[in-house]
Protein backbone atom coordinates (compact mmCIF):
# COMPACT_ATOMS: atom_id res chain seq x y z
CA UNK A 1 18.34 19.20 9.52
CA UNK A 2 17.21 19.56 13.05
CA UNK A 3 16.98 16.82 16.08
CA UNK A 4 14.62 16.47 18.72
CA UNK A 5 15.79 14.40 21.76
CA UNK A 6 12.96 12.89 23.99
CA UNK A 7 12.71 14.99 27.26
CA UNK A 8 9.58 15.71 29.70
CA UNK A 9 10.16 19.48 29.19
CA UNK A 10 8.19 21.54 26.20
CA UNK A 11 10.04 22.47 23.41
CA UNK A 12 9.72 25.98 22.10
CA UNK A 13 7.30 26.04 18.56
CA UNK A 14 9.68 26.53 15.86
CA UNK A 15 7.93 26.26 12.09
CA UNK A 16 9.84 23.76 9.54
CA UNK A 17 11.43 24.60 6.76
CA UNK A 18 13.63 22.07 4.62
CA UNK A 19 14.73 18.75 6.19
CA UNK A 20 13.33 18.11 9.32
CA UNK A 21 15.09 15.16 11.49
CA UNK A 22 13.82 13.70 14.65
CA UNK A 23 16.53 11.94 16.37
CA UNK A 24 15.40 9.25 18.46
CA UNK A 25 18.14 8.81 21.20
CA UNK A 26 18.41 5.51 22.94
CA UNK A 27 17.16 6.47 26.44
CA UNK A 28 15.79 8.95 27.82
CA UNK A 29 15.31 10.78 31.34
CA UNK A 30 12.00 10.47 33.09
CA UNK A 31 9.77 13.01 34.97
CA UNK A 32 11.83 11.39 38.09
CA UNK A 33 15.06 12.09 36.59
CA UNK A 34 16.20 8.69 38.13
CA UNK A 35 15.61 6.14 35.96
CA UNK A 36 15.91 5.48 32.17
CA UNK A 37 13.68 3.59 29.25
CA UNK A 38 14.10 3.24 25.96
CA UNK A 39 11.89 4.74 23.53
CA UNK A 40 10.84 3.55 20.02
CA UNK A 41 8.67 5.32 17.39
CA UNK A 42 5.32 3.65 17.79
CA UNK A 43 3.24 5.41 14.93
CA UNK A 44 4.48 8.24 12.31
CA UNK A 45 1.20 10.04 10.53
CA UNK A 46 1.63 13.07 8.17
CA UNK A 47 -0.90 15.83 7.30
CA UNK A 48 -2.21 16.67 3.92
CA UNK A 49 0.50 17.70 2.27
CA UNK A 50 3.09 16.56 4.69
CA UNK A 51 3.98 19.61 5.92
CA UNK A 52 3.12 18.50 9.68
CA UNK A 53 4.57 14.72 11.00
CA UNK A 54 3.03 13.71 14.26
CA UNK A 55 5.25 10.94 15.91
CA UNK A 56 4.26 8.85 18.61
CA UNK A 57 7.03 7.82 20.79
CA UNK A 58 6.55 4.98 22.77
CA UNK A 59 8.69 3.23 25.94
CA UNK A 60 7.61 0.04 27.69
CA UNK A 61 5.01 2.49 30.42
CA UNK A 62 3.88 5.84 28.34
CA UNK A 63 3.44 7.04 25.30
CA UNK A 64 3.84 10.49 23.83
CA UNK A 65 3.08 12.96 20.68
CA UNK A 66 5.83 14.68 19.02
CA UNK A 67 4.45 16.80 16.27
CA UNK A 68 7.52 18.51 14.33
CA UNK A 69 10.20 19.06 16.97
CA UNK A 70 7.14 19.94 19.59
CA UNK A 71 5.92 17.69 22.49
CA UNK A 72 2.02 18.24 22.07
CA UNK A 73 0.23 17.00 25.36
CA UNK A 74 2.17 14.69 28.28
CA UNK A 75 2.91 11.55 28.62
CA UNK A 76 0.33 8.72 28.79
CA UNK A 77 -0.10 5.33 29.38
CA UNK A 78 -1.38 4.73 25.67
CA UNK A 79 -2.13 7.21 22.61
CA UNK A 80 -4.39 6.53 19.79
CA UNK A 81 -3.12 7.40 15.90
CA UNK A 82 -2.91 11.31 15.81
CA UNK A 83 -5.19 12.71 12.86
CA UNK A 84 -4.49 16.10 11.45
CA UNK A 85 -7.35 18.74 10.16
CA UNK A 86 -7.80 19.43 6.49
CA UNK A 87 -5.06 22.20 6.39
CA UNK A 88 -2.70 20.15 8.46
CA UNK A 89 -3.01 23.38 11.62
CA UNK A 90 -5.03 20.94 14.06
CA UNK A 91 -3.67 17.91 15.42
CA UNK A 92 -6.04 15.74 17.78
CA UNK A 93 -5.50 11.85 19.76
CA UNK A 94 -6.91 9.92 22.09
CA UNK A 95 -5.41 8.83 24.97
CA UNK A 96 -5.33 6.64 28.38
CA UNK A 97 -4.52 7.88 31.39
CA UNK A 98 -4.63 5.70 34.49
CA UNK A 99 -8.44 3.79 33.64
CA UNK A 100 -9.77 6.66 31.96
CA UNK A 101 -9.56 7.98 28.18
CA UNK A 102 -9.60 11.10 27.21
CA UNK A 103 -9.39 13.65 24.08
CA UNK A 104 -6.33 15.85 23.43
CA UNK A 105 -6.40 18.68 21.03
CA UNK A 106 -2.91 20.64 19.90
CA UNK A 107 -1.86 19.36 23.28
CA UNK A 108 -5.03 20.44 25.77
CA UNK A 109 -7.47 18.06 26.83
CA UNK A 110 -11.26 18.01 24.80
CA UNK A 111 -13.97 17.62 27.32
CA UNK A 112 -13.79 15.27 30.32
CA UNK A 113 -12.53 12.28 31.14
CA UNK A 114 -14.20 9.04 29.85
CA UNK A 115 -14.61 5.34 30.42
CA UNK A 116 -13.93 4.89 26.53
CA UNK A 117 -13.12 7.84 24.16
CA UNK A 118 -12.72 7.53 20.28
CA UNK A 119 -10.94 8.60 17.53
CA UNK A 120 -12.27 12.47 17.03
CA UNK A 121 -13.17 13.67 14.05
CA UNK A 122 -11.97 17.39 13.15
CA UNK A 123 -14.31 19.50 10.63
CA UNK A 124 -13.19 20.44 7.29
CA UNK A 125 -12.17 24.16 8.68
CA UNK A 126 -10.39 23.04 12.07
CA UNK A 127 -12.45 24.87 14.00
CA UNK A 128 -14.53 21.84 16.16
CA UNK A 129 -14.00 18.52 17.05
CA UNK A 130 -15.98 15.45 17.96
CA UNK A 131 -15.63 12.21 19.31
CA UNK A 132 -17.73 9.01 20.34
CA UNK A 133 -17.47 8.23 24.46
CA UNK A 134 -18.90 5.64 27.01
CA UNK A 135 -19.67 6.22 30.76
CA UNK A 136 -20.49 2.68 31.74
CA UNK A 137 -22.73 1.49 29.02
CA UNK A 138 -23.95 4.72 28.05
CA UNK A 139 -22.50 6.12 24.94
CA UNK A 140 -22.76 9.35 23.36
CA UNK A 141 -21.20 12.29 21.35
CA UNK A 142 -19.16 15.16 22.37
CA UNK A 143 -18.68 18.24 20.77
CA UNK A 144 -16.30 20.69 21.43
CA UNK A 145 -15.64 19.60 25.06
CA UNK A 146 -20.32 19.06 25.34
CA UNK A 147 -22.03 16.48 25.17
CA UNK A 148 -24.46 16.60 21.82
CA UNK A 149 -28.51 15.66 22.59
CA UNK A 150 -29.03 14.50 26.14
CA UNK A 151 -30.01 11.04 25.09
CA UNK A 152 -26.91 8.08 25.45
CA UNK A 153 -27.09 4.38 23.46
CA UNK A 154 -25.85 1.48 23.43
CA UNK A 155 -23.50 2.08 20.96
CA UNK A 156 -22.34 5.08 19.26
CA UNK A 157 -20.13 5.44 15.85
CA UNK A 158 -17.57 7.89 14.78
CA UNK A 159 -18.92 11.62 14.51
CA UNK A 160 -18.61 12.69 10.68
CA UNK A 161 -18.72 16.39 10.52
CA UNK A 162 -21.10 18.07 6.95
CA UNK A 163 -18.61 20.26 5.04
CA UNK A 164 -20.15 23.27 6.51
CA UNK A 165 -18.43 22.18 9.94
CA UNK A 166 -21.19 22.64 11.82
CA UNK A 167 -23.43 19.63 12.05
CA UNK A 168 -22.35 16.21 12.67
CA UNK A 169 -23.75 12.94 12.08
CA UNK A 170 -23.48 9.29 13.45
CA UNK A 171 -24.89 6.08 14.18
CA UNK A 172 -26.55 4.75 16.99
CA UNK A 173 -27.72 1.71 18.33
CA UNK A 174 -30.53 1.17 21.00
CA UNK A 175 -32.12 -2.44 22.44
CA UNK A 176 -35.81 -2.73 22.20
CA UNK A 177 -38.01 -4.31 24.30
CA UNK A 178 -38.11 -7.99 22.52
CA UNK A 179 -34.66 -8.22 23.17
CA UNK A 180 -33.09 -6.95 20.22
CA UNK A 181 -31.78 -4.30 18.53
CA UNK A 182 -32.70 -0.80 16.16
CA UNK A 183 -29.97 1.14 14.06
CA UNK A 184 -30.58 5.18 13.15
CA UNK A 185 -29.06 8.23 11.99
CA UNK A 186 -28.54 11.12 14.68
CA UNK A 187 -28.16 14.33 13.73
CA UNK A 188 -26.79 17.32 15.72
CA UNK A 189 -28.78 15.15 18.61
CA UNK A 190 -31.77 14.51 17.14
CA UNK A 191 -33.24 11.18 15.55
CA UNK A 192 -33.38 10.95 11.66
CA UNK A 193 -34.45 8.60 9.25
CA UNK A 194 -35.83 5.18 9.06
CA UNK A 195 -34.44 2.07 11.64
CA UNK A 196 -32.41 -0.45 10.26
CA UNK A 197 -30.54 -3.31 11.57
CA UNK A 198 -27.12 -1.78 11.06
CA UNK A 199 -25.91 1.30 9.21
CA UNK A 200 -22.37 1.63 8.30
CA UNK A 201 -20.12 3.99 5.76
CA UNK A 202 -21.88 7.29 6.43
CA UNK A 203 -20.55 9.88 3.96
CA UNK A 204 -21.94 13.72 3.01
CA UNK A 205 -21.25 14.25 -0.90
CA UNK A 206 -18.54 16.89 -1.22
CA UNK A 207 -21.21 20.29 -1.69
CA UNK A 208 -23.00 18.78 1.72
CA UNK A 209 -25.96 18.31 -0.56
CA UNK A 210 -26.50 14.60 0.30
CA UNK A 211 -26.14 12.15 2.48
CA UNK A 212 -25.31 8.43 2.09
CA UNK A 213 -24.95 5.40 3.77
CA UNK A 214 -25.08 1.08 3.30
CA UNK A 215 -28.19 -0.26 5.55
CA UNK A 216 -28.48 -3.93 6.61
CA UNK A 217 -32.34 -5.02 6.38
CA UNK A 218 -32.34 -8.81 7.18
CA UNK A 219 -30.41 -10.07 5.41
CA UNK A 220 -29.35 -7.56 2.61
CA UNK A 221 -27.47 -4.30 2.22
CA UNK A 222 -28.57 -1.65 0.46
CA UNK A 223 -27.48 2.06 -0.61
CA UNK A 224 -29.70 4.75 0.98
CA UNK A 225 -29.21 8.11 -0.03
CA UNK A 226 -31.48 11.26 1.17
CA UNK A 227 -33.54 9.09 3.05
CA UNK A 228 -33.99 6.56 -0.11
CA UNK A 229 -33.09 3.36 -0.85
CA UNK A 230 -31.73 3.07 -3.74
CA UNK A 231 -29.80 0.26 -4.77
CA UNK A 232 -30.58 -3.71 -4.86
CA UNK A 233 -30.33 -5.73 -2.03
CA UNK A 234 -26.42 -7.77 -1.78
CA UNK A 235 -24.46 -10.04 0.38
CA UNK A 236 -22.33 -7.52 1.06
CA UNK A 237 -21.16 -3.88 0.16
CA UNK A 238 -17.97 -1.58 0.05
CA UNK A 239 -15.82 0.92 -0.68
CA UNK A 240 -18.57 3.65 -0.93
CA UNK A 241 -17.76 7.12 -2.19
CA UNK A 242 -18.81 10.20 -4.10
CA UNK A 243 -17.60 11.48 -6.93
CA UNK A 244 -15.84 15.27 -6.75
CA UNK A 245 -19.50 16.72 -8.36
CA UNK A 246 -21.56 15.57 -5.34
CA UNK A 247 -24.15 13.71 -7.42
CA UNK A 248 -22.32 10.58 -8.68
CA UNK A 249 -21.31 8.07 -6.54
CA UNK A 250 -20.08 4.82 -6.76
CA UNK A 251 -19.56 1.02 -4.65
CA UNK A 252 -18.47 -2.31 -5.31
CA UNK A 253 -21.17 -5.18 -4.18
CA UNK A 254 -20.98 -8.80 -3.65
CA UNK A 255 -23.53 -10.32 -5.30
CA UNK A 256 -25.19 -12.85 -2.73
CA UNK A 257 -24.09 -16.01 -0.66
CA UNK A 258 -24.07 -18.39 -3.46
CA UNK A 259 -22.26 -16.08 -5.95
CA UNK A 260 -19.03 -14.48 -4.21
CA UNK A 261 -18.42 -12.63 -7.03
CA UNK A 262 -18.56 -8.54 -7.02
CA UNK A 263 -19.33 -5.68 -9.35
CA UNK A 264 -18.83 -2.01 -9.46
CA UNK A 265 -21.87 0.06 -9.20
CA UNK A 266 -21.69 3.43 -10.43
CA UNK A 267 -24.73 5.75 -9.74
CA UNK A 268 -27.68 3.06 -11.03
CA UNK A 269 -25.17 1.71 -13.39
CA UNK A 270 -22.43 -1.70 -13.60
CA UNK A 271 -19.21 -0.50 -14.45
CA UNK A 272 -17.18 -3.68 -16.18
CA UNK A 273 -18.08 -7.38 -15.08
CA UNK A 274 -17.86 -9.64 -12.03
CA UNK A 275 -14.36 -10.06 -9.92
CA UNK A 276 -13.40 -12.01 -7.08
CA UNK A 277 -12.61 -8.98 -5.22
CA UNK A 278 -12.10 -5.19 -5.89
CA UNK A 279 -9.51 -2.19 -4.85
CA UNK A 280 -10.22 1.07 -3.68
CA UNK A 281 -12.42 2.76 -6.26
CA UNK A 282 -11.44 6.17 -7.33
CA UNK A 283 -12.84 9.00 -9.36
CA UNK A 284 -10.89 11.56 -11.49
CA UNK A 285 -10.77 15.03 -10.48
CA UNK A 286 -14.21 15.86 -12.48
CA UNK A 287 -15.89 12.50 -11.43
CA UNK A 288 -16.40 11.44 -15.31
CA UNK A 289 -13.61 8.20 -14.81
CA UNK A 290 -14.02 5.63 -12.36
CA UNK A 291 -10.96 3.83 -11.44
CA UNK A 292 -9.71 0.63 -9.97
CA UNK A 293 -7.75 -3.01 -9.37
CA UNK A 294 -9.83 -6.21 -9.74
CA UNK A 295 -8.98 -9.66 -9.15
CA UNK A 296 -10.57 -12.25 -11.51
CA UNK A 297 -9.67 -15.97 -11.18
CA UNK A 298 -6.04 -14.79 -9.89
CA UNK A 299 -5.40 -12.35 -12.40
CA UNK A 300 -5.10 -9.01 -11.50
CA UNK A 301 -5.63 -5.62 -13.79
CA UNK A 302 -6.62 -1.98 -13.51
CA UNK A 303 -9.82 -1.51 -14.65
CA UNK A 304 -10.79 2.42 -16.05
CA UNK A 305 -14.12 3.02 -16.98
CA UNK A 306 -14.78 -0.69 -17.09
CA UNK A 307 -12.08 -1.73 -19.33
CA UNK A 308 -8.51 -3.23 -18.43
CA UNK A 309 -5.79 -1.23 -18.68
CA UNK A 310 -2.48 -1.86 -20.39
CA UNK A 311 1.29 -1.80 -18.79
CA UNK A 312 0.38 -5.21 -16.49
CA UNK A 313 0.84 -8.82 -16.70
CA UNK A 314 -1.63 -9.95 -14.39
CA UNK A 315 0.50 -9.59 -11.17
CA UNK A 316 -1.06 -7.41 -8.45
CA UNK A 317 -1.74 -3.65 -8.87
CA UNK A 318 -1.56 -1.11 -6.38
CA UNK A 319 -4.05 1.74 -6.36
CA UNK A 320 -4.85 4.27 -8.99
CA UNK A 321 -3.95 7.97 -8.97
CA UNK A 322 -5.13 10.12 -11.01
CA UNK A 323 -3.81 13.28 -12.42
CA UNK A 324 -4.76 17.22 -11.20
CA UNK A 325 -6.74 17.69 -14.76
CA UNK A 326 -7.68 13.86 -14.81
CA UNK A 327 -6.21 13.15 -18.49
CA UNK A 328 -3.49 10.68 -16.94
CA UNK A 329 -3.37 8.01 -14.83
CA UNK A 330 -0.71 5.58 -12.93
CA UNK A 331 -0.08 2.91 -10.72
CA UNK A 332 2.43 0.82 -9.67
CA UNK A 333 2.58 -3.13 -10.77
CA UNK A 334 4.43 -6.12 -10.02
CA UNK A 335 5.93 -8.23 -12.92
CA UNK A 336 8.30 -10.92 -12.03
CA UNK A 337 8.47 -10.77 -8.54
CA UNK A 338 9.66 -6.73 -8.95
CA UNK A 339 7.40 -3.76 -8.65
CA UNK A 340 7.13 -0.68 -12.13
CA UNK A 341 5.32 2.39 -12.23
CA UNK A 342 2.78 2.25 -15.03
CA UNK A 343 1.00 5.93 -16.14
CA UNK A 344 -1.46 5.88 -19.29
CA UNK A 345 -1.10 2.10 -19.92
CA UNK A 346 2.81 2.00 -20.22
CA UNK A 347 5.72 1.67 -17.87
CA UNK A 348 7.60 4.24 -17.10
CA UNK A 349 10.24 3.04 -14.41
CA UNK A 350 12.54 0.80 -14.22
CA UNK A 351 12.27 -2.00 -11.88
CA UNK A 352 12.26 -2.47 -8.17
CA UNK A 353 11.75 -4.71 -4.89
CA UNK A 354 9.03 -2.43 -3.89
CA UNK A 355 7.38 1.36 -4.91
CA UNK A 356 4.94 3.34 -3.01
CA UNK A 357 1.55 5.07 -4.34
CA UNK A 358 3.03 7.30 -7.17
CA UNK A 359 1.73 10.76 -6.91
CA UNK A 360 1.66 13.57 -10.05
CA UNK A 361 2.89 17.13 -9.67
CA UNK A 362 0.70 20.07 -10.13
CA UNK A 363 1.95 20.17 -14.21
CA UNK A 364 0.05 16.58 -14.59
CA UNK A 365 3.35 15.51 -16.09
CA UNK A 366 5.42 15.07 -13.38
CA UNK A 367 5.44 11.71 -11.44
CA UNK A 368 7.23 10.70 -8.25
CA UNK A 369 7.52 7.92 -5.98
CA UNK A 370 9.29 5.77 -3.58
CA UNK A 371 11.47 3.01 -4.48
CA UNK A 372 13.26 -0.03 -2.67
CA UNK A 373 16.30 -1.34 -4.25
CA UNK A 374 18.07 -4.12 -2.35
CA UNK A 375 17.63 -2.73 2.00
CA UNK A 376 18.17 1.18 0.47
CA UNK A 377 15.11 2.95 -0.73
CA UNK A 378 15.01 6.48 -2.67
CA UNK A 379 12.40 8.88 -3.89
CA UNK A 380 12.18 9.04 -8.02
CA UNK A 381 11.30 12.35 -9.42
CA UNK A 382 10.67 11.81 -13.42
CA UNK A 383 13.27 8.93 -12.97
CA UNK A 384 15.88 10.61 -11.31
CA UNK A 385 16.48 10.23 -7.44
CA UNK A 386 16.09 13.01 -5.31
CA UNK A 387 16.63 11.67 -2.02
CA UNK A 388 18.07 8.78 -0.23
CA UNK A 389 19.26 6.51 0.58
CA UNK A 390 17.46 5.44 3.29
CA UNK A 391 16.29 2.62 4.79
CA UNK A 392 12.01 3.33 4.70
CA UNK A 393 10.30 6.04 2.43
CA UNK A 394 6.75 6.81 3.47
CA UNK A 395 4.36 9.47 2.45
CA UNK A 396 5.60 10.79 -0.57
CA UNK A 397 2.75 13.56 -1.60
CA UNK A 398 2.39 17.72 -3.03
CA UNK A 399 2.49 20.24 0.03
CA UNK A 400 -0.73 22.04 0.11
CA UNK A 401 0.77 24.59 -1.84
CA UNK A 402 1.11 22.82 -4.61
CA UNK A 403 4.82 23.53 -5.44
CA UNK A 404 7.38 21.17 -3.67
CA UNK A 405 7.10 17.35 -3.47
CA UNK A 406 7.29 15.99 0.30
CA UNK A 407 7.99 12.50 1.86
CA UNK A 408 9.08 10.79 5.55
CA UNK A 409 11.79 8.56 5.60
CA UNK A 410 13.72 6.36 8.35
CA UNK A 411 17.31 6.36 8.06
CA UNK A 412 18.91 4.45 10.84
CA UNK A 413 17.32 5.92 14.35
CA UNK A 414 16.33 9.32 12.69
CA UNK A 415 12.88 10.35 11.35
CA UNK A 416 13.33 12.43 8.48
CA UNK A 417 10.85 14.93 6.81
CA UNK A 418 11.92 16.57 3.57
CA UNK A 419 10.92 18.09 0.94
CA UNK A 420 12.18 19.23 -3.03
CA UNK A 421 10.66 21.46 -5.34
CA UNK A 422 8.51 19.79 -8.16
């Protein structure tokens, strides 16, 4: 176990191995070395695989990244949730300082300074970055420290980046001269695509072979994918996503005004039958099983494949994980005021006051999670605790190599990061 204690100087870059804690002392000294304030943890975000934890420390005037036991960037009057790249090497923010934002990338600043910056966006390889930014009331896209097309809008969305890395897409937003207001895709700077009243949800399919979106046309959405629109008109629409093949794809719909109710679409097809409201929707690892947790007249279940899973009693479920070869399934569930871990329609835990997302190990077999009992919480391997107590456990997933199982955890005014072997 290691500390870090809050300082203006720059730590030296030491990988982390084993149990990392960040000690959060009570006060520390400021750039003035005159005065104290005392700092909190504002925000705690973990790469893929949880091998990276940026921190962001926060006192009542600045604000600060601590990724690991390194100080990434200075001190600022506000910072924005860190997000890591794919393999957890890049970490990126946003950030105020004085009345401008700006962009800060493993701790040197993207580009200029901005009226308004967003959240960046890092590619798939780590290798570029972009973000949304406003000069007045002109908004555009930067890339890699340039602005991307010469022409600004009036509003601009978050860059999403094809799998190749290279291009990037968004949405933008333009008046017109009746006093309104035209929608359309921009890509790598240039127009594409019909005009719609709004656009929202833009996602490439995993081989970068397609691109998808939810339009508003009066008064309906509708799926548009290539360039087509391909799905009925509804009230409303979420929680679009492809499937791991790149061709299916899949969205829950509210049917209109006058019928609140939703369904699952999968491809051109319903999955199952009308809810009040529906979870996060989730494919296996081949995209053949669709996944999910309905509510219907205050009943909850897990729906696979459009049938209700066993393992429940109509308390609320959390959502579905599916194995690394897709032939199991779990989820935690609350019975009688306590929360279980259910996996292929059974429980498999005992009881507790609250669980986390379960996650599998790279067997398929293997199941962990975080568990509350009482104000201590633990992390369950196969029901047997491998750490704790503590008093939090957050972000309990498989390092990107696949072999040990890693999780965050609050014990008293330390940050842990740990890890065991699966």
């Amino acid at each position: 176990m290691r500390s870090y204690q809050p300082d203006t100087r720059k730590q030296p870059r030491r990988r982390s191995t084993g149990t990392l804690a960040l000690l959060l002392g009570a006060a520390a000294l400021l750039a003035a070395g005159c005065s104290k304030e005392e700092e909190t943890v504002f925000s705690v975000t973990t790469s893929k695989g949880g091998e990276r934890t940026a921190t962001v420390m926060a006192s009542a005037t600045k604000q600060y990244v601590v990724v690991n036991d390194e100080r990434i960037g200075d001190k600022y009057a506000n910072v924005g949730v860190p997000v890591f790249s794919n393999d957890g090497n890049v970490v990126a923010f946003k950030a105020t300082s004085g009345d401008k934002q700006l962009v800060i990338r493993e701790g040197r600043r993207v580009g200029n300074r901005y009226d308004v910056a967003g959240t960046p966006s890092i590619s798939p390889d780590g290798k570029s970055i972009a973000f949304a930014a406003y000069n007045g009331r002109e908004g555009f896209i930067v890339k890699d420290g340039e602005r991307l097309g010469k022409e600004t809008y009036e509003l601009v969305s978050k860059p999403v980046y094809h799998p190749d890395g290279r291009s990037v897409v968004f949405t933008a937003t333009q008046g017109t001269e009746d006093g309104g207001t035209q929608t359309f895709i921009v890509k790598d700077g240039k127009r594409t695509g019909d005009i719609y009243d709004a656009i929202n949800d833009l996602a490439f399919s995993p081989d970068g072979g397609s691109l998808i979106f939810k339009a508003l046309v009066k008064d309906k959405w509708f799926i548009v994918k290539d360039k087509v629109q391909i799905s009925d008109g509804y009230h409303r629409i979420y929680g679009l996503c492809f499937g791991p093949d790149g061709r299916t794809f899949a969205f829950a719909a509210q049917l209109s005004m006058t019928n609140p109710r939703s369904v699952v679409i999968k491809n051109d097809s319903k999955v199952g039958g009308q809810y009040d409201t529906v979870g996060r929707l989730v494919f296996s690892p081949d995209g053949s099983s669709l996944a999910f947790a309905a509510v219907s007249a205050g009943t909850w279940s897990l729906i696979k494949d459009g049938a209700p899973l066993q393992g429940t009693d109509g308390g609320p479920v959390g959502t579905p994980v599916f194995s690394p070869d897709g032939t199991s399934l779990a989820f935690a569930a609350r019975s009688g005021g306590k929360w279980h871990i259910v996996k292929d329609g059974k429980r498999v835990s005992k009881q507790y006051d609250a669980v986390t997302m379960p996650v599998f190990g790279p067997d398929g077999r293997s199941l962990a999670f975080g568990a509350q009992s009482g104000k201590t919480w633990s992390v369950i391997k196969n029901g047997i605790s491998v750490g704790g107590p503590y008093d939090q456990v957050m972000h309990v997933q498989t390092s990107t190599d696949g072999t040990r199982l890693t999780f965050t955890a609050n014990r008293g005014s330390a940050h842990i990061q740990s890890d065991v072997p699966w």
